[in-house]
Protein backbone atom coordinates (compact mmCIF):
# COMPACT_ATOMS: atom_id res chain seq x y z
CA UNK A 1 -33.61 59.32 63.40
CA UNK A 2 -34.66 62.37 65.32
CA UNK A 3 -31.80 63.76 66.96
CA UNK A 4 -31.22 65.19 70.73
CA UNK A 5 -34.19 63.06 72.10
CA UNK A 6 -34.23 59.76 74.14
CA UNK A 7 -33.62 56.92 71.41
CA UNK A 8 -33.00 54.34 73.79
CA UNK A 9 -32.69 53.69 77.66
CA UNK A 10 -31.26 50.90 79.81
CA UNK A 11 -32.13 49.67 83.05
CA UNK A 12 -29.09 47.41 85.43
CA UNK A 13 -30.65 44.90 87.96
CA UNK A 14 -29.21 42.39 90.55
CA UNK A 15 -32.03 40.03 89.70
CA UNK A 16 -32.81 40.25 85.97
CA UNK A 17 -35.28 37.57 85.89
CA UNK A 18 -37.29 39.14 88.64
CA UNK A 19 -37.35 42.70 87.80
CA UNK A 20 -38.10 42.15 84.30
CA UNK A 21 -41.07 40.08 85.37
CA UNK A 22 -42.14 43.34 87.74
CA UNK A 23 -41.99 45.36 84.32
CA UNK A 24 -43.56 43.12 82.44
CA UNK A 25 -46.57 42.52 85.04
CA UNK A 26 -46.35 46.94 86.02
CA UNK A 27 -46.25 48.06 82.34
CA UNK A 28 -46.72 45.09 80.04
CA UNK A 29 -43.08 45.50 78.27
CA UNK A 30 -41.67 42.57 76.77
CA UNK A 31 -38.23 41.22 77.32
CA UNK A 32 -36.26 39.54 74.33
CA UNK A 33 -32.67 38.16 75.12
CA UNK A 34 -30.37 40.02 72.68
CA UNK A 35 -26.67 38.42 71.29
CA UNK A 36 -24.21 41.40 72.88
CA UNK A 37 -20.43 40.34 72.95
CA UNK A 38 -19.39 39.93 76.23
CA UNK A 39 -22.53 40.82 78.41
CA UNK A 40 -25.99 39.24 78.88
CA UNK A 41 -28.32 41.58 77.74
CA UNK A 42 -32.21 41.68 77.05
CA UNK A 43 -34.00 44.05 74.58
CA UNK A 44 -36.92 45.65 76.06
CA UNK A 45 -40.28 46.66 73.86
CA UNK A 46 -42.42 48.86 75.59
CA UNK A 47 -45.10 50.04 72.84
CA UNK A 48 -46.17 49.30 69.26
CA UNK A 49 -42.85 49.62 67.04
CA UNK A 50 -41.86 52.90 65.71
CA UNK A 51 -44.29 54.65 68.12
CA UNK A 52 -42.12 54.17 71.69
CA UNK A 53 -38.57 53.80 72.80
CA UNK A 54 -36.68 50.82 73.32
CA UNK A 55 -34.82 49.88 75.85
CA UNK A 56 -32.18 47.09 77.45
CA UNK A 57 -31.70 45.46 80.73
CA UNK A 58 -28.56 43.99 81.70
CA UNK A 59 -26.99 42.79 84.95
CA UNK A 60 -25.44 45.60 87.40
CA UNK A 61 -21.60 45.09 87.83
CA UNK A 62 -21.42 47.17 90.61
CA UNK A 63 -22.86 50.63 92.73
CA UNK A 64 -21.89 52.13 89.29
CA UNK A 65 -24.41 51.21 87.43
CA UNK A 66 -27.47 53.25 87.47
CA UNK A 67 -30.50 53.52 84.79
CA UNK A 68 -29.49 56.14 81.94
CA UNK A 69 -30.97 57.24 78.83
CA UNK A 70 -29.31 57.71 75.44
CA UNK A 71 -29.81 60.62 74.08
CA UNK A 72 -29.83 60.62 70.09
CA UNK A 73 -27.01 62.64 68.15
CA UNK A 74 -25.95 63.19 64.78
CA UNK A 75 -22.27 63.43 65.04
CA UNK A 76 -20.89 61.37 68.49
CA UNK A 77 -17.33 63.01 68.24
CA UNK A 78 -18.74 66.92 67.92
CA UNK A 79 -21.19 65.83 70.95
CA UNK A 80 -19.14 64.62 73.20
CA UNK A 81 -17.16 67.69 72.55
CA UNK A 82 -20.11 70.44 73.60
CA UNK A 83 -21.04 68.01 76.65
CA UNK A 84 -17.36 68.00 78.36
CA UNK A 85 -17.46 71.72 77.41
CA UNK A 86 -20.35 72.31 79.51
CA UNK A 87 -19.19 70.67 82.17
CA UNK A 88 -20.39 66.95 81.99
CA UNK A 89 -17.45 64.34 82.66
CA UNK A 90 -16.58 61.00 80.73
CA UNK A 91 -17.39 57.79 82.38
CA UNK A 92 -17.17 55.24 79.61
CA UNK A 93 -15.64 57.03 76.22
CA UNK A 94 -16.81 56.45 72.95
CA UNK A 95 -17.21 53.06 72.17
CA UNK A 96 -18.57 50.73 69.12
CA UNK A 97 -21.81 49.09 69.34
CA UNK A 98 -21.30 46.62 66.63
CA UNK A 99 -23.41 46.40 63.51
CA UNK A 100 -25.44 49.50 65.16
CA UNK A 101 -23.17 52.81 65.83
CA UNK A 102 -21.35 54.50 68.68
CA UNK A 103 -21.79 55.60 72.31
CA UNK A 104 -20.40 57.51 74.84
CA UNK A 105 -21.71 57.39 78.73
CA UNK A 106 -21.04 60.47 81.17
CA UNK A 107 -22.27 62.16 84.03
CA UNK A 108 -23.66 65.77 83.76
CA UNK A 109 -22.66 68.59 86.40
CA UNK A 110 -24.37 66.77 89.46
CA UNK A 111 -23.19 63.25 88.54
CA UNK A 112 -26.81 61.85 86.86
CA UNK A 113 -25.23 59.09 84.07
CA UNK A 114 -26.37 60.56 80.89
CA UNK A 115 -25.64 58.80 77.27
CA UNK A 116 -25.50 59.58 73.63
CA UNK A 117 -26.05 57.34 70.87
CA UNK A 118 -24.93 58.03 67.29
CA UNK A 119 -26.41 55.11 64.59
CA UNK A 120 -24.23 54.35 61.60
CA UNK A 121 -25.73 55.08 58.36
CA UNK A 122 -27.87 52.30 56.75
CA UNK A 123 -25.55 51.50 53.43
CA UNK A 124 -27.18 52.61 50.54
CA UNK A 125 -28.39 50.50 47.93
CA UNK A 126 -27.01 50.21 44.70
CA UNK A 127 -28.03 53.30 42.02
CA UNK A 128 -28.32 50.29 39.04
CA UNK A 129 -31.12 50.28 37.22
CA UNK A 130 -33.22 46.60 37.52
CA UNK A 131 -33.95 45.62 33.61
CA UNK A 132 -37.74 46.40 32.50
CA UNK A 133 -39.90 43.57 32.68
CA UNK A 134 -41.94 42.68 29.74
CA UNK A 135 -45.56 42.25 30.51
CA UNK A 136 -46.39 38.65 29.52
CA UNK A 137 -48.73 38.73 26.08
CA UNK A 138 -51.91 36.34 27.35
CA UNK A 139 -53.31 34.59 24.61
């Protein structure tokens, strides 16, 4: 993952069926309801894969709720560190996204909701050696 750039974005509406229909119809993205415990939430593809950002849209729980991007860190614990000491402040701590990492969700100095995202590391696969397959003799 490339670090310190926008890895993912999310987008809170009153009406999610409507205002994913004006994005779809504005900028052809395509909505895909996601399995997040505890919230309805919809992926959102907006470009070929590997070649765009991703993003989510869920339904707003109150004036709180604005659009924010997640920025993309290596290490979530050192980062949230530099961004409280330059003078953002913590709305939403760090917090476990399961199966995909951690994020944290602040405001910087003039109160715009910023986010950081760090993904857990893919587990590596086994260093065993598969046997050698013998080329079959044809006769």
């Amino acid at each position: 993952m490339v670090t310190k750039t926008v890895v993912h974005f999310e987008i809170p509406a009153q009406d999610v069926a409507k205002l994913s229909k004006f994005y779809s119809d504005v900028f052809g993205w395509r909505f895909e309801k996601a399995s997040m415990p505890g919230m309805d939430y919809w992926l959102i593809t907006t470009g070929p894969r590997n070649k765009s950002v991703g993003g989510g849209m869920y339904t707003k729980t109150g004036p709180q709720d604005l659009p924010k991007n997640y920025i993309g860190v290596d290490d979530i614990d050192k980062a949230i560190e530099t961004f409280k000491a330059a003078g953002g402040s913590e709305m939403v701590g760090k917090m476990e996204v399961p199966n995909m990492g951690w994020s944290f969700i602040g405001t910087d100095p003039e109160g715009n909701a910023i986010a950081m995202f760090e993904a857990k590391t893919p587990a590596r696969r086994s260093a065993r050696k598969r046997p050698a397959r013998r080329a079959k003799r044809r006769r």
